[in-house]
N, C-alpha and C. Protein backbone atom coordinates (compact mmCIF):
# COMPACT_ATOMS: atom_id res chain seq x y z
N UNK A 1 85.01 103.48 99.97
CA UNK A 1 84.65 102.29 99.22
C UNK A 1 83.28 101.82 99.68
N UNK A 2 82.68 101.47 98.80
CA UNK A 2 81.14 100.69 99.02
C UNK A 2 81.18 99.68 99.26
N UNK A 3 80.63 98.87 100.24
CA UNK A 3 80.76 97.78 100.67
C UNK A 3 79.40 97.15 100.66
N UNK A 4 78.75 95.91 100.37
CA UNK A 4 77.99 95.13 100.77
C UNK A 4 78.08 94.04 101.90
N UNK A 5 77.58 93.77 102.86
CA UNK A 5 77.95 92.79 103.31
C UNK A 5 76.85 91.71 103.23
N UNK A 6 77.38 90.87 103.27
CA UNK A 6 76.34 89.37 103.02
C UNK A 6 77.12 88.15 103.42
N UNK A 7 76.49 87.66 104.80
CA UNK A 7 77.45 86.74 105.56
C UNK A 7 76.60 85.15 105.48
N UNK A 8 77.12 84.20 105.16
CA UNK A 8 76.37 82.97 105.23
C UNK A 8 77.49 81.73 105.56
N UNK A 9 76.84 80.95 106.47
CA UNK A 9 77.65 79.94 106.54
C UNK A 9 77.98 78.72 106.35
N UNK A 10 78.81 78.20 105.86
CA UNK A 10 79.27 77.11 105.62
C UNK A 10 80.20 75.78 106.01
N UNK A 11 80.91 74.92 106.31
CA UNK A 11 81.14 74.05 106.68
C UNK A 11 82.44 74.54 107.38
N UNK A 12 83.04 75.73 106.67
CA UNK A 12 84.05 76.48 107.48
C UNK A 12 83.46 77.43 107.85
N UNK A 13 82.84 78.10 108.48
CA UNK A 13 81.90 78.73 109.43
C UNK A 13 81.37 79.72 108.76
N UNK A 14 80.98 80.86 109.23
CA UNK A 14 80.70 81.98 108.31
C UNK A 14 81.42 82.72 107.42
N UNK A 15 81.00 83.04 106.30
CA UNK A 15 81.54 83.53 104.97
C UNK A 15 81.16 84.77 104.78
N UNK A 16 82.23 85.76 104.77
CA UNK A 16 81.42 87.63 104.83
C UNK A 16 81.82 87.76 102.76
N UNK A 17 80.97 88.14 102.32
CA UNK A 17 80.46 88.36 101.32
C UNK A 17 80.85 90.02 101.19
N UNK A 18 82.23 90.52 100.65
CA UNK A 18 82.08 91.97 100.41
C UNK A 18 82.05 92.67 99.00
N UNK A 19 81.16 93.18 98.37
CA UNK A 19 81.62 94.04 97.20
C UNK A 19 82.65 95.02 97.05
N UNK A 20 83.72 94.87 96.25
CA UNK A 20 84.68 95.84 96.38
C UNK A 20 84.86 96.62 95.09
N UNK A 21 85.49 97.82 94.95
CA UNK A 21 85.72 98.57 94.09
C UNK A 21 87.07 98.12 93.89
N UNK A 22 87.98 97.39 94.67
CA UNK A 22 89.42 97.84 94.64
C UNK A 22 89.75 96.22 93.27
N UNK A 23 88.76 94.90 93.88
CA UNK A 23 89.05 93.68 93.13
C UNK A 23 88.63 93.53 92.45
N UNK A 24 89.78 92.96 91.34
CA UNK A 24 89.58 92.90 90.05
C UNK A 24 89.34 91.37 89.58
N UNK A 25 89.09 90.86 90.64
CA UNK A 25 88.72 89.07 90.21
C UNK A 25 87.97 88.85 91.43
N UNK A 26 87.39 87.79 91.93
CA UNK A 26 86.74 86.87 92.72
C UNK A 26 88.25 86.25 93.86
N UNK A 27 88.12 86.66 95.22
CA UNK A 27 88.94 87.13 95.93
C UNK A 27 89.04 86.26 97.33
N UNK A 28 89.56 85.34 97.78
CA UNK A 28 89.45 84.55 99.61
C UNK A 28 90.23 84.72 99.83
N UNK A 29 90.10 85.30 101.14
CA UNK A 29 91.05 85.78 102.24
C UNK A 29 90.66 84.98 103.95
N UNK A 30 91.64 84.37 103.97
CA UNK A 30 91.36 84.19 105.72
C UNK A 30 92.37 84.50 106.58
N UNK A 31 91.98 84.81 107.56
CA UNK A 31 92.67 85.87 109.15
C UNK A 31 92.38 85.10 110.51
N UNK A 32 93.40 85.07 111.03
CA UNK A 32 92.81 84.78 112.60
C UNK A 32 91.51 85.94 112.66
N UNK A 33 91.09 85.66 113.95
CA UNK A 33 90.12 86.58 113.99
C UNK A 33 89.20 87.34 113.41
N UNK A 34 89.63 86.96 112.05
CA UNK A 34 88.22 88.33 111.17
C UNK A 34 87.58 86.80 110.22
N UNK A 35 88.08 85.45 110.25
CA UNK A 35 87.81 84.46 109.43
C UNK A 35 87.57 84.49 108.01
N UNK A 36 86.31 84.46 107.36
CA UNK A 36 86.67 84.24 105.71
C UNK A 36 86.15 85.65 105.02
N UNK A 37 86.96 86.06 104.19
CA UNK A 37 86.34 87.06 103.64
C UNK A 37 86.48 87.01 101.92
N UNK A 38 85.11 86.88 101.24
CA UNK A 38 85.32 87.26 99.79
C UNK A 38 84.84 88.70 98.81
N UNK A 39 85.95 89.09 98.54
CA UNK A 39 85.81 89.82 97.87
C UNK A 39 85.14 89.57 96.63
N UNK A 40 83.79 90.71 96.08
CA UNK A 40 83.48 90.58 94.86
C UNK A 40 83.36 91.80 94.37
N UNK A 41 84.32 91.69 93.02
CA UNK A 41 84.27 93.41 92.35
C UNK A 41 82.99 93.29 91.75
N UNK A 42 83.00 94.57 91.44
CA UNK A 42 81.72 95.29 90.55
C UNK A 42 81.64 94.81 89.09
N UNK A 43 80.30 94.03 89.29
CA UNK A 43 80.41 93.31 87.53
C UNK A 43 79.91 92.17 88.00
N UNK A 44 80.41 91.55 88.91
CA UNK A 44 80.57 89.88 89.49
C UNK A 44 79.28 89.81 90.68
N UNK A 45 77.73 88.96 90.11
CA UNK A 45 77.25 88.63 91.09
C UNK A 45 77.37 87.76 92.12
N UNK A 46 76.94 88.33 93.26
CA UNK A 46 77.01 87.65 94.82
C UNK A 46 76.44 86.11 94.22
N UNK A 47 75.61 85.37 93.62
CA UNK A 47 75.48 84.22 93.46
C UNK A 47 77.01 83.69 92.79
N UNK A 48 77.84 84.08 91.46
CA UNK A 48 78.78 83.49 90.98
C UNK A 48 79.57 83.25 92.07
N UNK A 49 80.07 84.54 92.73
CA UNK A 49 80.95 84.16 93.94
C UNK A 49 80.58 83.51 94.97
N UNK A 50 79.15 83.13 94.91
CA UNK A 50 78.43 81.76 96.16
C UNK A 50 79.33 80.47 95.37
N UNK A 51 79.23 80.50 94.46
CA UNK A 51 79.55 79.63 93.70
C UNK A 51 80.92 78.76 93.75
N UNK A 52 82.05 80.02 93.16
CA UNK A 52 83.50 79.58 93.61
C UNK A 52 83.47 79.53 94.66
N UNK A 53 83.21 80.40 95.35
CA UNK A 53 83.08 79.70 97.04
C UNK A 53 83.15 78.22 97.07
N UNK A 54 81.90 77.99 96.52
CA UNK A 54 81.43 76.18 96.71
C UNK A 54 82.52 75.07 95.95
N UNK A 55 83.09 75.89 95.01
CA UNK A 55 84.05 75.18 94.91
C UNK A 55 85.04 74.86 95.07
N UNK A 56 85.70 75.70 95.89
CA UNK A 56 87.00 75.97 96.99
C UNK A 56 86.95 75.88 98.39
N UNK A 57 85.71 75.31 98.78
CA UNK A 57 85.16 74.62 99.94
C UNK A 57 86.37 74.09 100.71
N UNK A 58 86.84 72.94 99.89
CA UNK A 58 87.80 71.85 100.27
C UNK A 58 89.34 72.77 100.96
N UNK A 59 89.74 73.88 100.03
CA UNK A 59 90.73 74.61 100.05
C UNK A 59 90.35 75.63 101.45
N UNK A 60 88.95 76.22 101.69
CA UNK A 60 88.92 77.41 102.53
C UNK A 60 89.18 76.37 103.79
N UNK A 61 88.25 75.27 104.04
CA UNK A 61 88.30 74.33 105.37
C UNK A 61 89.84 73.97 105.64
N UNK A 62 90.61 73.59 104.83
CA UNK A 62 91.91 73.02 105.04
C UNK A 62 93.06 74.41 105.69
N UNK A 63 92.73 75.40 105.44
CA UNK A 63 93.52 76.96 105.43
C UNK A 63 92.72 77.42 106.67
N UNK A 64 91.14 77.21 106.93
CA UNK A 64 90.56 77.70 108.44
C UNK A 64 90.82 76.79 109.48
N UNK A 65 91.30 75.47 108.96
CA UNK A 65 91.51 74.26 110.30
C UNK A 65 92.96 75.00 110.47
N UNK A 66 93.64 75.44 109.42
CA UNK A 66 95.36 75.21 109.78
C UNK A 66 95.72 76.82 110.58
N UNK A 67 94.69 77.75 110.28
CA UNK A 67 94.49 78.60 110.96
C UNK A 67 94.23 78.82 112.43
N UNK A 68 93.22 77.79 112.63
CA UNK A 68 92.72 77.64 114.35
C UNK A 68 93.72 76.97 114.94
N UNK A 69 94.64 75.86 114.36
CA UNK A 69 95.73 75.23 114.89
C UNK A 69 96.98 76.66 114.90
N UNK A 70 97.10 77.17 114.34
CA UNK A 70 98.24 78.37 115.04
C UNK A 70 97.40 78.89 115.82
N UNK A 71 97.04 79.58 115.78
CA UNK A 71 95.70 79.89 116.99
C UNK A 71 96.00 79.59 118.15
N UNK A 72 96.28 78.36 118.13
CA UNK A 72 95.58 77.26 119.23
C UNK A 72 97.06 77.27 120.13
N UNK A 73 97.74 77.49 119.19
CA UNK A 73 99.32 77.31 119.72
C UNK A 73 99.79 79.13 120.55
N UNK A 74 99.40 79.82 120.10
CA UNK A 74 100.05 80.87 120.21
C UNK A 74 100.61 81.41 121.93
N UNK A 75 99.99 80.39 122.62
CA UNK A 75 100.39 80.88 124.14
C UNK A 75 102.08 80.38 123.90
N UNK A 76 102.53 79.58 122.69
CA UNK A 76 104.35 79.23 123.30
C UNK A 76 104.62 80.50 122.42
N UNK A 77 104.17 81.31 121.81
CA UNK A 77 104.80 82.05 120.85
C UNK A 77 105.86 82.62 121.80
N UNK A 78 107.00 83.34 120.60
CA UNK A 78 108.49 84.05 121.57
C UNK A 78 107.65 85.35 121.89
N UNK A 79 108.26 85.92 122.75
CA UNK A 79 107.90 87.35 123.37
C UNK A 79 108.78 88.11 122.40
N UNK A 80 108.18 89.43 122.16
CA UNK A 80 108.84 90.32 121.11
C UNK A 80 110.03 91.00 121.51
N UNK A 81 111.13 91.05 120.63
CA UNK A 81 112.51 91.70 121.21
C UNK A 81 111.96 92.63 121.23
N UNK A 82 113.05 93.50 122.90
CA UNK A 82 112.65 94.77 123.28
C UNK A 82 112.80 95.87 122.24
N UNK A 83 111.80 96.61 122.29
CA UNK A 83 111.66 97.57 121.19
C UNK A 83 113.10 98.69 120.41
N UNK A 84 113.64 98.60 121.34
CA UNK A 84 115.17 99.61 121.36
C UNK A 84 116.24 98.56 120.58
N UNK A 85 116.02 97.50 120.96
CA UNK A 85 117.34 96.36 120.56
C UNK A 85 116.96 96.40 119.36
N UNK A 86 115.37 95.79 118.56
CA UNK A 86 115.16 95.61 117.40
C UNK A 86 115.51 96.90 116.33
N UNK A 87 115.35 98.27 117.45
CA UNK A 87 115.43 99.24 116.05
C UNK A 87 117.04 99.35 116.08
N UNK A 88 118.23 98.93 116.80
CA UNK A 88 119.23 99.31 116.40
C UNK A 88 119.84 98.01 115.06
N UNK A 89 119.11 97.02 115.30
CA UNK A 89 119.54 96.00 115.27
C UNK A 89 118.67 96.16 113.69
N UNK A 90 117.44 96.77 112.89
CA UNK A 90 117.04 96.31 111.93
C UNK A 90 117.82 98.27 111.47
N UNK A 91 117.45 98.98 111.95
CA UNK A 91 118.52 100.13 111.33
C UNK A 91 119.63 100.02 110.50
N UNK A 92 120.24 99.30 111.59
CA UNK A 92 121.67 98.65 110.78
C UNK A 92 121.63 98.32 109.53
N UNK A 93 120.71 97.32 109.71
CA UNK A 93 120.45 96.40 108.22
C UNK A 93 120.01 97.15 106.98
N UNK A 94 118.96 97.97 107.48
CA UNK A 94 118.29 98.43 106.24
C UNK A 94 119.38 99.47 105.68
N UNK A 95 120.43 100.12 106.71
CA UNK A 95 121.52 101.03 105.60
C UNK A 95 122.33 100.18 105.02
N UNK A 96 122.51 99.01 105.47
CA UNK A 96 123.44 97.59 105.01
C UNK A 96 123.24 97.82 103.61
N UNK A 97 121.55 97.30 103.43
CA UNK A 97 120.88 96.48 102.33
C UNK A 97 121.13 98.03 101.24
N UNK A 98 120.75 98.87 101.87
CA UNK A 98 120.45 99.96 101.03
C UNK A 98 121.96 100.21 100.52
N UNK A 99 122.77 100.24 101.06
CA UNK A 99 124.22 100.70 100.60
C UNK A 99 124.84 99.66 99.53
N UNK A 100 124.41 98.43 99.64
CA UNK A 100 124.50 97.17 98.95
C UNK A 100 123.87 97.39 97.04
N UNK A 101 122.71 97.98 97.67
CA UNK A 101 121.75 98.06 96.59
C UNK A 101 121.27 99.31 95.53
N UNK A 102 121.95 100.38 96.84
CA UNK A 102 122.21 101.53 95.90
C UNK A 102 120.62 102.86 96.26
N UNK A 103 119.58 101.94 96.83
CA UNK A 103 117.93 102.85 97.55
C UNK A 103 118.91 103.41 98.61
N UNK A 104 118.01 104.89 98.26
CA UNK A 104 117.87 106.03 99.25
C UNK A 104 117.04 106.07 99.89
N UNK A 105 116.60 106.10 101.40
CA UNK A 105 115.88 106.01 102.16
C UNK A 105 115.97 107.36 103.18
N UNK A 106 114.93 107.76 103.87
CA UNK A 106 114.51 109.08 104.56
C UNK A 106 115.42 108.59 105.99
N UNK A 107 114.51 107.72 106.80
CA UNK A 107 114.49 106.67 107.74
C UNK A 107 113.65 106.04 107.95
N UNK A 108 114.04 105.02 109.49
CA UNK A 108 113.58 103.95 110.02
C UNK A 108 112.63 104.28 111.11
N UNK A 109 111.59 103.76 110.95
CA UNK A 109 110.81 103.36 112.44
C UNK A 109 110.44 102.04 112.63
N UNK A 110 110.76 101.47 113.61
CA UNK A 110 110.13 100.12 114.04
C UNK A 110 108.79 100.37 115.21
N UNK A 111 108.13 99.22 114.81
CA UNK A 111 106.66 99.40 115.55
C UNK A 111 106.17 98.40 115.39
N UNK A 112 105.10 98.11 116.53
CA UNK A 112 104.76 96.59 116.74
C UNK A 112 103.19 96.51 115.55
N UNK A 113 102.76 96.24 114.88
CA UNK A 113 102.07 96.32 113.69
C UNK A 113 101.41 94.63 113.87
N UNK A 114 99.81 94.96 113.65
CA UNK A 114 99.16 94.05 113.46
C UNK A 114 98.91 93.01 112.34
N UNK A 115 99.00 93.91 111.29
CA UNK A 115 98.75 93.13 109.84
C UNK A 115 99.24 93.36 108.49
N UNK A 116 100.84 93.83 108.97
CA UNK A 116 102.23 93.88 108.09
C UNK A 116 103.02 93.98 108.38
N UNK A 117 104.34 93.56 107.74
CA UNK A 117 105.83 93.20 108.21
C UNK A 117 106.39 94.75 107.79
N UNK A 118 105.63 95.68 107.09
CA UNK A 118 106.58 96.65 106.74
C UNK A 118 105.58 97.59 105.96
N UNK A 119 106.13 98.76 105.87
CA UNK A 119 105.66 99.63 104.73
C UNK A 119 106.84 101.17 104.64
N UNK A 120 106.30 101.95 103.42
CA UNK A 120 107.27 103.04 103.01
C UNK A 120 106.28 103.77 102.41
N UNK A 121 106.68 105.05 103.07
CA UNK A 121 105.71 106.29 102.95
C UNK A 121 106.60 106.99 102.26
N UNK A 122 105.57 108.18 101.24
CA UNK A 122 106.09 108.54 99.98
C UNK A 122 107.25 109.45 100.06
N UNK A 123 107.52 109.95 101.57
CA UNK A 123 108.28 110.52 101.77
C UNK A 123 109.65 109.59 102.03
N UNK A 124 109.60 108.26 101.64
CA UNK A 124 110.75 107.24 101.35
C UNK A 124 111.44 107.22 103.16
N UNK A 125 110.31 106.72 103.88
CA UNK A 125 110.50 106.58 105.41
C UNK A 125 109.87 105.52 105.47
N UNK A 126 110.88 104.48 105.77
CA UNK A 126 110.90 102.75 106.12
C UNK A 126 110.11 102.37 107.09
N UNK A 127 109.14 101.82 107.53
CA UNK A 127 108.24 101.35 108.99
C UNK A 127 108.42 100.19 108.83
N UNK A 128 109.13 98.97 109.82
CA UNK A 128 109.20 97.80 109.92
C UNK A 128 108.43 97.16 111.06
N UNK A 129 108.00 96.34 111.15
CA UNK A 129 107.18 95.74 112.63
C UNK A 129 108.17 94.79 113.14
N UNK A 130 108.19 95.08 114.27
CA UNK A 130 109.13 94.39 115.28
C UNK A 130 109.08 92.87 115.44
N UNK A 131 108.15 92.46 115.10
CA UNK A 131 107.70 90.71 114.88
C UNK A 131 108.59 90.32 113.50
N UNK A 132 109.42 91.22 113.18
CA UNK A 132 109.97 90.41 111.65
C UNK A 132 111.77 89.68 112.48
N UNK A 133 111.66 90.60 113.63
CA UNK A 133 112.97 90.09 114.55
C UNK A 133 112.49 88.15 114.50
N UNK A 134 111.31 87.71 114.33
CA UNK A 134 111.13 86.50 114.92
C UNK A 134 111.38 85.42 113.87
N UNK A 135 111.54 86.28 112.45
CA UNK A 135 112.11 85.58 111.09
C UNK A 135 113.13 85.09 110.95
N UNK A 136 113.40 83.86 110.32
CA UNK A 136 115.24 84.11 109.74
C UNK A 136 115.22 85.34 109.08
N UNK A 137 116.66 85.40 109.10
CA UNK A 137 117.75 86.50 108.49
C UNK A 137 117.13 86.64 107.09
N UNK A 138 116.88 85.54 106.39
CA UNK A 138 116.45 85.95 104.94
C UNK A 138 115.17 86.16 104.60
N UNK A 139 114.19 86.03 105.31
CA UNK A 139 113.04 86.50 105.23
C UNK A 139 112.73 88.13 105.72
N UNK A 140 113.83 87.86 106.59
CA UNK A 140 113.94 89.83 106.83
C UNK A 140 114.59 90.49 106.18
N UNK A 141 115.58 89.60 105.38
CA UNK A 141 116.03 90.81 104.07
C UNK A 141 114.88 90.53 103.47
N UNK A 142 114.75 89.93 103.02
CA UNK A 142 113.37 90.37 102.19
C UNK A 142 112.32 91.07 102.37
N UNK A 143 112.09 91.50 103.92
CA UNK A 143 110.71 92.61 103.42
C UNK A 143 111.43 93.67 103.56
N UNK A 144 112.67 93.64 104.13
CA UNK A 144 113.89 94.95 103.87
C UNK A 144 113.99 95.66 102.55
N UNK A 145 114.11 94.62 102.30
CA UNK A 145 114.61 95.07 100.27
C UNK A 145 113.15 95.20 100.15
N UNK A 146 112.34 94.12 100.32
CA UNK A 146 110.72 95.02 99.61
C UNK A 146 110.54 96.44 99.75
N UNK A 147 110.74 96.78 100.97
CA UNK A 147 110.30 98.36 101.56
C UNK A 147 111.08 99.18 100.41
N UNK A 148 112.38 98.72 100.87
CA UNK A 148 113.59 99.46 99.97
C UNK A 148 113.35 99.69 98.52
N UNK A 149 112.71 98.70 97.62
CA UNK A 149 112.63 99.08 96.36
C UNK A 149 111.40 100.00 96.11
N UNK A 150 110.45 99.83 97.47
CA UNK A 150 108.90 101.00 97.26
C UNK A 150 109.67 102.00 97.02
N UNK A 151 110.57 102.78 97.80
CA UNK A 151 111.25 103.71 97.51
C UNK A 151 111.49 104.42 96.05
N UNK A 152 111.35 103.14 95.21
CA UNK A 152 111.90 103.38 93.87
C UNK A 152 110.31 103.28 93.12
N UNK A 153 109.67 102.41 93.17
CA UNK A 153 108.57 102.18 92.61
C UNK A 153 107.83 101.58 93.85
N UNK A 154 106.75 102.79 94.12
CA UNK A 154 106.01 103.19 95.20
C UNK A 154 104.54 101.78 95.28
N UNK A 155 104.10 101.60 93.94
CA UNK A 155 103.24 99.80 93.85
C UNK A 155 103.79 98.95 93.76
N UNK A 156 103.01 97.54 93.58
CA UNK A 156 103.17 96.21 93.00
C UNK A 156 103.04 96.15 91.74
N UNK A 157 103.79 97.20 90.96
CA UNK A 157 103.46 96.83 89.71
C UNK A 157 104.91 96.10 89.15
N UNK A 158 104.51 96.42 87.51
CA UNK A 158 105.63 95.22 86.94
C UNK A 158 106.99 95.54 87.34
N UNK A 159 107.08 97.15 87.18
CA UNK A 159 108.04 97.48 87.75
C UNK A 159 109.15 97.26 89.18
N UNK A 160 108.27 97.38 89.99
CA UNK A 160 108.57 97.15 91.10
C UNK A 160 108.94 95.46 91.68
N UNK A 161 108.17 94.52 90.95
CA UNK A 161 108.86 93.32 90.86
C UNK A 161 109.83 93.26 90.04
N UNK A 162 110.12 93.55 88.55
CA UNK A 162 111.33 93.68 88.17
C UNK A 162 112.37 94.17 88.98
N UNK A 163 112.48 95.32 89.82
CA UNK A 163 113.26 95.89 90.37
C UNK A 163 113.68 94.70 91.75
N UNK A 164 113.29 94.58 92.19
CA UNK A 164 113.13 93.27 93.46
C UNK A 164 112.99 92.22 93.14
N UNK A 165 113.04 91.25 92.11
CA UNK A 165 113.84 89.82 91.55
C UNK A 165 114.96 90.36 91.18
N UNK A 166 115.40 91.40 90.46
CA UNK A 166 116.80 91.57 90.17
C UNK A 166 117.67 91.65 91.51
N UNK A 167 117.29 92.15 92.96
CA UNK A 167 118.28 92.43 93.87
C UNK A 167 118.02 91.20 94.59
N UNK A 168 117.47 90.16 94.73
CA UNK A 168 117.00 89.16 95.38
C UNK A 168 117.74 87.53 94.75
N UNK A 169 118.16 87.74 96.41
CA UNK A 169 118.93 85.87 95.82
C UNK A 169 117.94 85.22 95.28
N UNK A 170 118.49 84.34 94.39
CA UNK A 170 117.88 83.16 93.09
C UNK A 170 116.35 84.56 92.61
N UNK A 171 116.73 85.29 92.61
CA UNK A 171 115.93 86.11 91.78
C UNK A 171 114.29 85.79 91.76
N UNK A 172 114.08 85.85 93.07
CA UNK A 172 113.06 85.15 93.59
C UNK A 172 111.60 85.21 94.48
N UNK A 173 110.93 86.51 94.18
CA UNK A 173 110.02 86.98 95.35
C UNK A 173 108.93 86.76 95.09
N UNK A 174 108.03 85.53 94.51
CA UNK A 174 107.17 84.73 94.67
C UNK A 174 107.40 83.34 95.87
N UNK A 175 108.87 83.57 95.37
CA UNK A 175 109.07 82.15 96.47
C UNK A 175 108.79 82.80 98.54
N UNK A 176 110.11 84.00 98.28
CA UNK A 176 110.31 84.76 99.47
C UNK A 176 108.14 85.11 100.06
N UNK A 177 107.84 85.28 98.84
CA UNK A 177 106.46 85.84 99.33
C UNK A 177 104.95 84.71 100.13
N UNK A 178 105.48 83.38 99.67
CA UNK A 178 105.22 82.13 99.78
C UNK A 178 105.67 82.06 101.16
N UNK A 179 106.64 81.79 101.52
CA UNK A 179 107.10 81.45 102.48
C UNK A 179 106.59 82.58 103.73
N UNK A 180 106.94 83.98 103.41
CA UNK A 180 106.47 84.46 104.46
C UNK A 180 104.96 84.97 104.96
N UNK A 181 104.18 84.30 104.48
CA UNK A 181 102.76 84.09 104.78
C UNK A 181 102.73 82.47 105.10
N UNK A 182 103.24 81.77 105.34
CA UNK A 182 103.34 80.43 106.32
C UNK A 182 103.93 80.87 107.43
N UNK A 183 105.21 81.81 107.25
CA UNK A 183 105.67 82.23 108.84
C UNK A 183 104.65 83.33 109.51
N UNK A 184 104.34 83.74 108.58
CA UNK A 184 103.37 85.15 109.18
C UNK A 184 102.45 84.76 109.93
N UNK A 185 101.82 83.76 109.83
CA UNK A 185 100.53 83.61 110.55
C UNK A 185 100.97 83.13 112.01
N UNK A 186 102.05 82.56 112.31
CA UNK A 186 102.70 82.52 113.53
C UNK A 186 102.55 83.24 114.15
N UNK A 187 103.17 85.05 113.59
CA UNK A 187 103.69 86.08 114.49
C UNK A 187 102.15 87.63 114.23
N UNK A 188 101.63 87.19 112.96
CA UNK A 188 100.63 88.53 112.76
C UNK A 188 99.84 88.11 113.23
């Protein structure tokens, strides 16, 4: 991928400016540690996206203050269950969910993962990160069943949300997806 970079700063500190091939709209992202990043696809000049920038000012400052405050906290964070307990203990679950739901799965690996709760390789082999032990129960079925339905439909497409509101209490993974990016920033 081609990248531009173009960094300038603003009242929430510096702003990295990237051209992407992959976005298909005008794009803010913020991270502990890597801070603001906007994506701009191909088509969309670096001034328009100076622009929304400037107008989501109010929104990036309020999301980089609430950012540095987890931050700021993270010395009480829990220590991660020992690596052996979590994989017997999310193993379980995922043949639970899967037997419940009817996905065929390869297997499980658990692993301590920086910047996702989960993923599924095409060979339909589950990778969970051990920080999802620090969730309620229903936020970990939920990236359970997420993984679980890649299995079936490998994107985010329509499909694959159809398939995952249908197996999901109150039929619901905008909400589930909401919520676990308020807990996430706790533990990723």
């Amino acid at each position: 991928m081609i990248r531009r970079i173009q960094t300038l700063n603003s009242r929430s500190g510096p702003i990295r400016y990237e051209r992407s091939l992959k976005a298909r709209r005008i794009n803010i992202s913020i991270k502990p540690n890597k801070g603001v990043r906007v994506a701009v696809p191909v088509g969309v000049s670096f001034r328009k996206a100076e622009k929304f920038v400037l107008s989501k000012q109010d929104w990036i400052k309020k999301h980089v203050d609430r950012i540095k405050n987890i931050e700021a906290n993270k010395a009480s964070r829990p220590v991660d269950h020992p690596m052996v307990e979590a994989k017997i203990i999310l193993e379980k679950r995922v043949k639970e969910l899967a037997a419940q739901t009817g996905f065929k799965y390869n297997r499980v690996s658990v692993k301590s993962m920086t910047s996702r709760w989960g993923s599924c390789s095409n060979k339909k082999n589950i990778n969970l990160n051990v920080k999802i032990m620090h969730l309620d129960s229903e936020l970990r079925d939920y990236i359970i069943l997420h993984e679980l339905t890649h299995t079936l439909h490998p994107n985010h497409g329509q499909h694959f949300w159809a398939k995952l509101n249908s197996i999901l209490p109150n039929s619901d993974a905008k909400n589930f997806t909401k919520k676990l990016k308020v807990e996430g920033l706790k533990y990723l």
